[in-house]
C-alpha atoms as a PDB file:
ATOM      1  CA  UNK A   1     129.176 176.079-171.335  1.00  0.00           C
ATOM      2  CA  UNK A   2     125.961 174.971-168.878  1.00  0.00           C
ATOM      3  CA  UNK A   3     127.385 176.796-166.217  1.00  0.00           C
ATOM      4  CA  UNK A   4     127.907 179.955-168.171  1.00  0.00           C
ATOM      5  CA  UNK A   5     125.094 180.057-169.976  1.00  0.00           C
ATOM      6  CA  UNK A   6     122.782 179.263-166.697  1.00  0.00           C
ATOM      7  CA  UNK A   7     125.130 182.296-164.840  1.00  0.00           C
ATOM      8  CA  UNK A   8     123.873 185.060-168.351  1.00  0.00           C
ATOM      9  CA  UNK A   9     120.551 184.358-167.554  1.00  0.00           C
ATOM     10  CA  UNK A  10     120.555 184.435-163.671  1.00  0.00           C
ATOM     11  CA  UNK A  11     122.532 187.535-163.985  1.00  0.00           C
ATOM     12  CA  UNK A  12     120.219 188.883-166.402  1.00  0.00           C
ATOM     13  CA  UNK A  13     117.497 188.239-164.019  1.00  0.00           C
ATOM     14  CA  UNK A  14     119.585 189.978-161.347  1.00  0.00           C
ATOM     15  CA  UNK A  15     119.677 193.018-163.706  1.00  0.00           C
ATOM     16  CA  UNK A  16     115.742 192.764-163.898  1.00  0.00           C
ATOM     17  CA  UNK A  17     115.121 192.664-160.160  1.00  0.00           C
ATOM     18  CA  UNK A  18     117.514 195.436-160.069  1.00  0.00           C
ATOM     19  CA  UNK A  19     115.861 197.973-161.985  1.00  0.00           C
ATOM     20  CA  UNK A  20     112.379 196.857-160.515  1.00  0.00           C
ATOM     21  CA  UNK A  21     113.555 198.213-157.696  1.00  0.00           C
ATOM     22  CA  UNK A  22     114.685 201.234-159.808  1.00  0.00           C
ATOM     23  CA  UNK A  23     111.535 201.823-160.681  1.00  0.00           C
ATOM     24  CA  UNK A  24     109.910 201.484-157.675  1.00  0.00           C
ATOM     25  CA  UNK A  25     112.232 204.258-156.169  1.00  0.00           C
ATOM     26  CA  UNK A  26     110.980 206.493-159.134  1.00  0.00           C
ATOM     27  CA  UNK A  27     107.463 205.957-158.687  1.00  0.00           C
ATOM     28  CA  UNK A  28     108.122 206.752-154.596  1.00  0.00           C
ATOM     29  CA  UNK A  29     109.772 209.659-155.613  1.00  0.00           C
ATOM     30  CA  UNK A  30     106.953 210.471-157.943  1.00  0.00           C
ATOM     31  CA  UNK A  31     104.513 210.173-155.050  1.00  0.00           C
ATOM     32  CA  UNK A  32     106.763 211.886-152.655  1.00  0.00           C
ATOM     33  CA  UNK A  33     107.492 214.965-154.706  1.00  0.00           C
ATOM     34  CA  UNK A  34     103.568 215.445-154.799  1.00  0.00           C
ATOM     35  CA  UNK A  35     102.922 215.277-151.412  1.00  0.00           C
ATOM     36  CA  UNK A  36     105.727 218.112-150.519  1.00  0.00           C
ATOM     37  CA  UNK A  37     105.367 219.832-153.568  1.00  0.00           C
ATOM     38  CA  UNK A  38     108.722 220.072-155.303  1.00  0.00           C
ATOM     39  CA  UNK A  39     109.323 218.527-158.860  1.00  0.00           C
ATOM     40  CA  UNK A  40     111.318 215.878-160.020  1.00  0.00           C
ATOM     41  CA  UNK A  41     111.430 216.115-163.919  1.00  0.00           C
ATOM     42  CA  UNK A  42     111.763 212.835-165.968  1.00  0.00           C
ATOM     43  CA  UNK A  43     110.461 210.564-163.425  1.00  0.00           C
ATOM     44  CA  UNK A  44     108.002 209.270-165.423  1.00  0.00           C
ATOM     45  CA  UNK A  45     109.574 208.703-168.619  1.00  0.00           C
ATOM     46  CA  UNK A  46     112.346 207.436-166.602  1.00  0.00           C
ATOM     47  CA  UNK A  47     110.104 204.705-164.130  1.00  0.00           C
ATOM     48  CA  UNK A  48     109.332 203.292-168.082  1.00  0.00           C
ATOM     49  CA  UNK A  49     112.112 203.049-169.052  1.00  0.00           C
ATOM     50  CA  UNK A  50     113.064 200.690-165.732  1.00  0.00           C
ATOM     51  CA  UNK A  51     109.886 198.547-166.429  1.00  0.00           C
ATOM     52  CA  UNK A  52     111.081 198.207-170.195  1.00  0.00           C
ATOM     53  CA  UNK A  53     114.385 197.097-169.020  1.00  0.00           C
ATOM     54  CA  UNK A  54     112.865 194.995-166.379  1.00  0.00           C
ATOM     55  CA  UNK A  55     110.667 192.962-168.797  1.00  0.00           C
ATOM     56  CA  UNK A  56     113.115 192.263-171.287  1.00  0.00           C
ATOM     57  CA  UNK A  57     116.200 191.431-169.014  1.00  0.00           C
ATOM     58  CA  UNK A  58     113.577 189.276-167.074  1.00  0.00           C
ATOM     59  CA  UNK A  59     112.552 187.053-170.518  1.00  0.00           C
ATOM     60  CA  UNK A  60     115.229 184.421-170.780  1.00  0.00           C
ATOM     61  CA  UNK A  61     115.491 183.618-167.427  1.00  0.00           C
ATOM     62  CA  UNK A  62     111.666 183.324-167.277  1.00  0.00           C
ATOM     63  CA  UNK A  63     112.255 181.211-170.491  1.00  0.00           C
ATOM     64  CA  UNK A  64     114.545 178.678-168.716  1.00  0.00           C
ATOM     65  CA  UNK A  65     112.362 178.374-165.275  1.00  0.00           C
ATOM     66  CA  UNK A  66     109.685 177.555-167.737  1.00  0.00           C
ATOM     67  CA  UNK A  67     106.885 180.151-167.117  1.00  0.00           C
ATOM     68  CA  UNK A  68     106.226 181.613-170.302  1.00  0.00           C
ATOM     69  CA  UNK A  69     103.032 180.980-171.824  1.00  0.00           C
ATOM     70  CA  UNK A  70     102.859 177.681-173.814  1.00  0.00           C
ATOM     71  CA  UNK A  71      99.356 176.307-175.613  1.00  0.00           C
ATOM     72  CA  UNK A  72     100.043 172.701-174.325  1.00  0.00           C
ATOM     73  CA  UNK A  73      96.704 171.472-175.651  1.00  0.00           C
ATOM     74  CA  UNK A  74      97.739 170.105-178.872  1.00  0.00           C
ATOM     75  CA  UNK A  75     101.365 169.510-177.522  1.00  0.00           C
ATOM     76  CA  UNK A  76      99.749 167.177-174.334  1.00  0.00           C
ATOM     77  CA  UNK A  77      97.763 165.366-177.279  1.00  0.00           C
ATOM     78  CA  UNK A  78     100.880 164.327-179.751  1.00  0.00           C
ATOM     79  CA  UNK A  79     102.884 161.121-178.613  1.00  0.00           C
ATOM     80  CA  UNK A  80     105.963 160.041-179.899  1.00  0.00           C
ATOM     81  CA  UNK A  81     107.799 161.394-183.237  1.00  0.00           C
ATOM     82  CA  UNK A  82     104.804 164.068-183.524  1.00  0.00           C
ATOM     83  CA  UNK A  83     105.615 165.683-180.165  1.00  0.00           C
ATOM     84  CA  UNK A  84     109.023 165.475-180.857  1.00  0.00           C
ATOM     85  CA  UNK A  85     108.267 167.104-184.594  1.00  0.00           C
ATOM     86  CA  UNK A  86     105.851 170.389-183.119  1.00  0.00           C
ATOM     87  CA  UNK A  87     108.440 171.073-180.294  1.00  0.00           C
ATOM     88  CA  UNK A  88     111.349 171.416-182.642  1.00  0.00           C
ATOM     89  CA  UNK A  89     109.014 173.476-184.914  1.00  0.00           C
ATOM     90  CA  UNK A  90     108.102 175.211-181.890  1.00  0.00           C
ATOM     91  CA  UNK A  91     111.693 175.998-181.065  1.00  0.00           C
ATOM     92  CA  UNK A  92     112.980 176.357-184.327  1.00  0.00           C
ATOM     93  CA  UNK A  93     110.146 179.175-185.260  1.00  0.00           C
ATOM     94  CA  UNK A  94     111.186 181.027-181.798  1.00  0.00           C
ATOM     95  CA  UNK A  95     114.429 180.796-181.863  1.00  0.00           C
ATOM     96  CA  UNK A  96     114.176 182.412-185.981  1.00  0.00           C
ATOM     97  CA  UNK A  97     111.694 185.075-184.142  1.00  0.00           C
ATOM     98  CA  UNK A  98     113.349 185.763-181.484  1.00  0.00           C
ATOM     99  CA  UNK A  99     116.807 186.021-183.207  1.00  0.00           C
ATOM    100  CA  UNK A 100     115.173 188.756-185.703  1.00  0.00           C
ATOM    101  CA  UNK A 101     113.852 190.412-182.373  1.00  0.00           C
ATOM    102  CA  UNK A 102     117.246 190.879-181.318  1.00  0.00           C
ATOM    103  CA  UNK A 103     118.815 191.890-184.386  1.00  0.00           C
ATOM    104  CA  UNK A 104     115.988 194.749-184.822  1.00  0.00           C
ATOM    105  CA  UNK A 105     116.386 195.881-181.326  1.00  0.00           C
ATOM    106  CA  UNK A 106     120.089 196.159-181.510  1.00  0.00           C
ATOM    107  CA  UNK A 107     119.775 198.118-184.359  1.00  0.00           C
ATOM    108  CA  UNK A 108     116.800 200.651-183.562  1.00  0.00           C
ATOM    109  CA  UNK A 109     119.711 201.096-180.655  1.00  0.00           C
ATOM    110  CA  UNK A 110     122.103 201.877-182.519  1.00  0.00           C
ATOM    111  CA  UNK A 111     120.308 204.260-185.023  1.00  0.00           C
ATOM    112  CA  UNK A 112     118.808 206.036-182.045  1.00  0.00           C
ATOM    113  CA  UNK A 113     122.704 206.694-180.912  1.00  0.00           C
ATOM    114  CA  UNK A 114     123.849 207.496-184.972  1.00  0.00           C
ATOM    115  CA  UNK A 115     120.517 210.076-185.377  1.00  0.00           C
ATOM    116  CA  UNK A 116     120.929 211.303-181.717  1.00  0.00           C
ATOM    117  CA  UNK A 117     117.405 210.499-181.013  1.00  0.00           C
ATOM    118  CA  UNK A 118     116.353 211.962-177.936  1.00  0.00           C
ATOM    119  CA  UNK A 119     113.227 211.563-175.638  1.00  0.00           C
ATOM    120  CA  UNK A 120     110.120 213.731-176.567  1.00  0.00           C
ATOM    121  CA  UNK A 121     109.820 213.714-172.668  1.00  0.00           C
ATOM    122  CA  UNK A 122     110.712 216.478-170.412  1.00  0.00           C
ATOM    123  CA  UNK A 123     113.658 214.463-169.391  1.00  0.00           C
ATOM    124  CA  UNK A 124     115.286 214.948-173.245  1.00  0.00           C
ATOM    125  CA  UNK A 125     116.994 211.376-172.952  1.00  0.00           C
ATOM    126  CA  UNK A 126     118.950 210.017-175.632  1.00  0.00           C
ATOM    127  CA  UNK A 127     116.867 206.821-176.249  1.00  0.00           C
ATOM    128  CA  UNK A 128     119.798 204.523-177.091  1.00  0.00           C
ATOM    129  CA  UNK A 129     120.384 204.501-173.525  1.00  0.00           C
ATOM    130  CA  UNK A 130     117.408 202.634-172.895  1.00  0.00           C
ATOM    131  CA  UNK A 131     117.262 200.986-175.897  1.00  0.00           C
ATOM    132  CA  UNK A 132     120.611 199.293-174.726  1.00  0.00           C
ATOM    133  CA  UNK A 133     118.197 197.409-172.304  1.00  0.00           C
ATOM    134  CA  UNK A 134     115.560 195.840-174.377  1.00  0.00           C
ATOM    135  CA  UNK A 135     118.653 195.171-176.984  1.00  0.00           C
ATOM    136  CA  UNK A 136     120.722 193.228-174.526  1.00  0.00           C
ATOM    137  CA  UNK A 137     117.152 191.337-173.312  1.00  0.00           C
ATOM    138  CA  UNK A 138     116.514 190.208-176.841  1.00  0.00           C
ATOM    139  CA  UNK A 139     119.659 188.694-177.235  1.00  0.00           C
ATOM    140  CA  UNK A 140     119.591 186.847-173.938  1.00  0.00           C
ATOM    141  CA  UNK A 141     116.501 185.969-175.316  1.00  0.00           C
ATOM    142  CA  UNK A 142     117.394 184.824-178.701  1.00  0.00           C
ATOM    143  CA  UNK A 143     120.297 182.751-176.906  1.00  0.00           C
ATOM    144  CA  UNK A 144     117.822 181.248-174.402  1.00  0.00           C
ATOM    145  CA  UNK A 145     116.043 179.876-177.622  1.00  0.00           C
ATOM    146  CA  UNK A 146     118.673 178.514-179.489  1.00  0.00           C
ATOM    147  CA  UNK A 147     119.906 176.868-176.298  1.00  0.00           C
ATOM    148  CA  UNK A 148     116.794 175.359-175.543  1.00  0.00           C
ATOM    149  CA  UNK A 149     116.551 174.196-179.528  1.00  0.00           C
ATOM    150  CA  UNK A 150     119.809 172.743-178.948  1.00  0.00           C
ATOM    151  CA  UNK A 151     118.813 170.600-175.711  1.00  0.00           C
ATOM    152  CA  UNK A 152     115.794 169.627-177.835  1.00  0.00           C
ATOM    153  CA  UNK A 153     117.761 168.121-180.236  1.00  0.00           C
ATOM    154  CA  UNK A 154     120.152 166.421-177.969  1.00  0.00           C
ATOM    155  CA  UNK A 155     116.994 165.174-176.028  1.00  0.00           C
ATOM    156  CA  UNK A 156     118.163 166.837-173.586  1.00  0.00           C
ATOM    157  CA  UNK A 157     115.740 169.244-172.592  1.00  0.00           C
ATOM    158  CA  UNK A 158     113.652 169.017-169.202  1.00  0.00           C
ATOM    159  CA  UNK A 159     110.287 168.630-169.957  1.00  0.00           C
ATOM    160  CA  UNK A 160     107.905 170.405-167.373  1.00  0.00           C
ATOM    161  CA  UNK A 161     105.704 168.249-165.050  1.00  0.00           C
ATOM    162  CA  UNK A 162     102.048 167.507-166.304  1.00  0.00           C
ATOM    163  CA  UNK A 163     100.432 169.490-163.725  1.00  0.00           C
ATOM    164  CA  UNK A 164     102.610 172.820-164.851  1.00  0.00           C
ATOM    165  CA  UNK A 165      99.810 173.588-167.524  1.00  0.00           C
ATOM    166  CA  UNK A 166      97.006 173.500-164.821  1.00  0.00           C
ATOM    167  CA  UNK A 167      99.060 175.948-162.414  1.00  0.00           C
ATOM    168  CA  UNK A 168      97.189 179.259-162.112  1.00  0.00           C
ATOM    169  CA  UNK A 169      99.046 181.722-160.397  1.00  0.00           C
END
């Protein structure tokens, strides 16, 4: 189950990188078609929708590596049962949130495909197709949470070194 779940979000990650790249050919484009003046229509709406996909297929993963932003102040402070306590709080109040997250985003998805919501763009997308992306992020995410509640409460979860919180990149 490690193995899988570790290969959902490094394939998820993959999926990020891929539409970075996406976007970056869209914005090129962008920049191109000005400077030899023909038009591209949609490349605008459509270079958001990348980065939209690209944050939210990029959150688990980021989850797991540890780089989301934590206030470790009162965390650092609490020894024992107490730490123990707030990060299973912590977790459990995430993994709720982010669950909800997911099961919102999946449906504002799948209403935009029922109503046949389109973009108000020039590019007249249906917005369920992006949608789809932020949808499928949210779930990794919402898995990424409850997996990392679960390691929690096996004591199994790899606590980052000290110096992590003073890292400033």
């Amino acid at each position: 189950m490690r193995k899988a779940l570790d290969a959902l979000y490094l394939s998820a990650a993959a999926l990020a990188a891929l539409f970075l790249v996406g976007l970056l050919v869209m914005v090129l484009l962008s920049i191109a078609s000005r400077q030899f003046h023909f038009h591209v229509p949609g490349t605008d709406a459509y270079a958001g929708y990348l980065m939209a996909a690209s944050g939210f297929l990029a959150l688990a993963h980021t989850l797991k590596r540890g780089e989301h932003i934590r206030v470790t102040l009162v965390i650092n402070a609490l020894k024992g049962p107490f730490r123990k306590v707030s990060e299973l709080w912590a977790l459990g109040v995430a993994a709720l949130l982010s669950c909800l997250f997911a099961f919102y985003s999946c449906r504002l998805s799948w209403q935009s495909y029922t109503f046949h919501d389109i973009s108000t763009a020039s590019d007249a997308t249906p917005l369920w197709m992006p949608q789809i992306a932020m949808a499928v992020g949210t779930v990794i995410l919402a898995i990424a949470f409850v997996d990392e509640l679960v390691l929690e409460l096996r004591g199994q979860r790899a606590a980052a070194p000290s110096g992590e919180a003073l890292r400033n990149e």
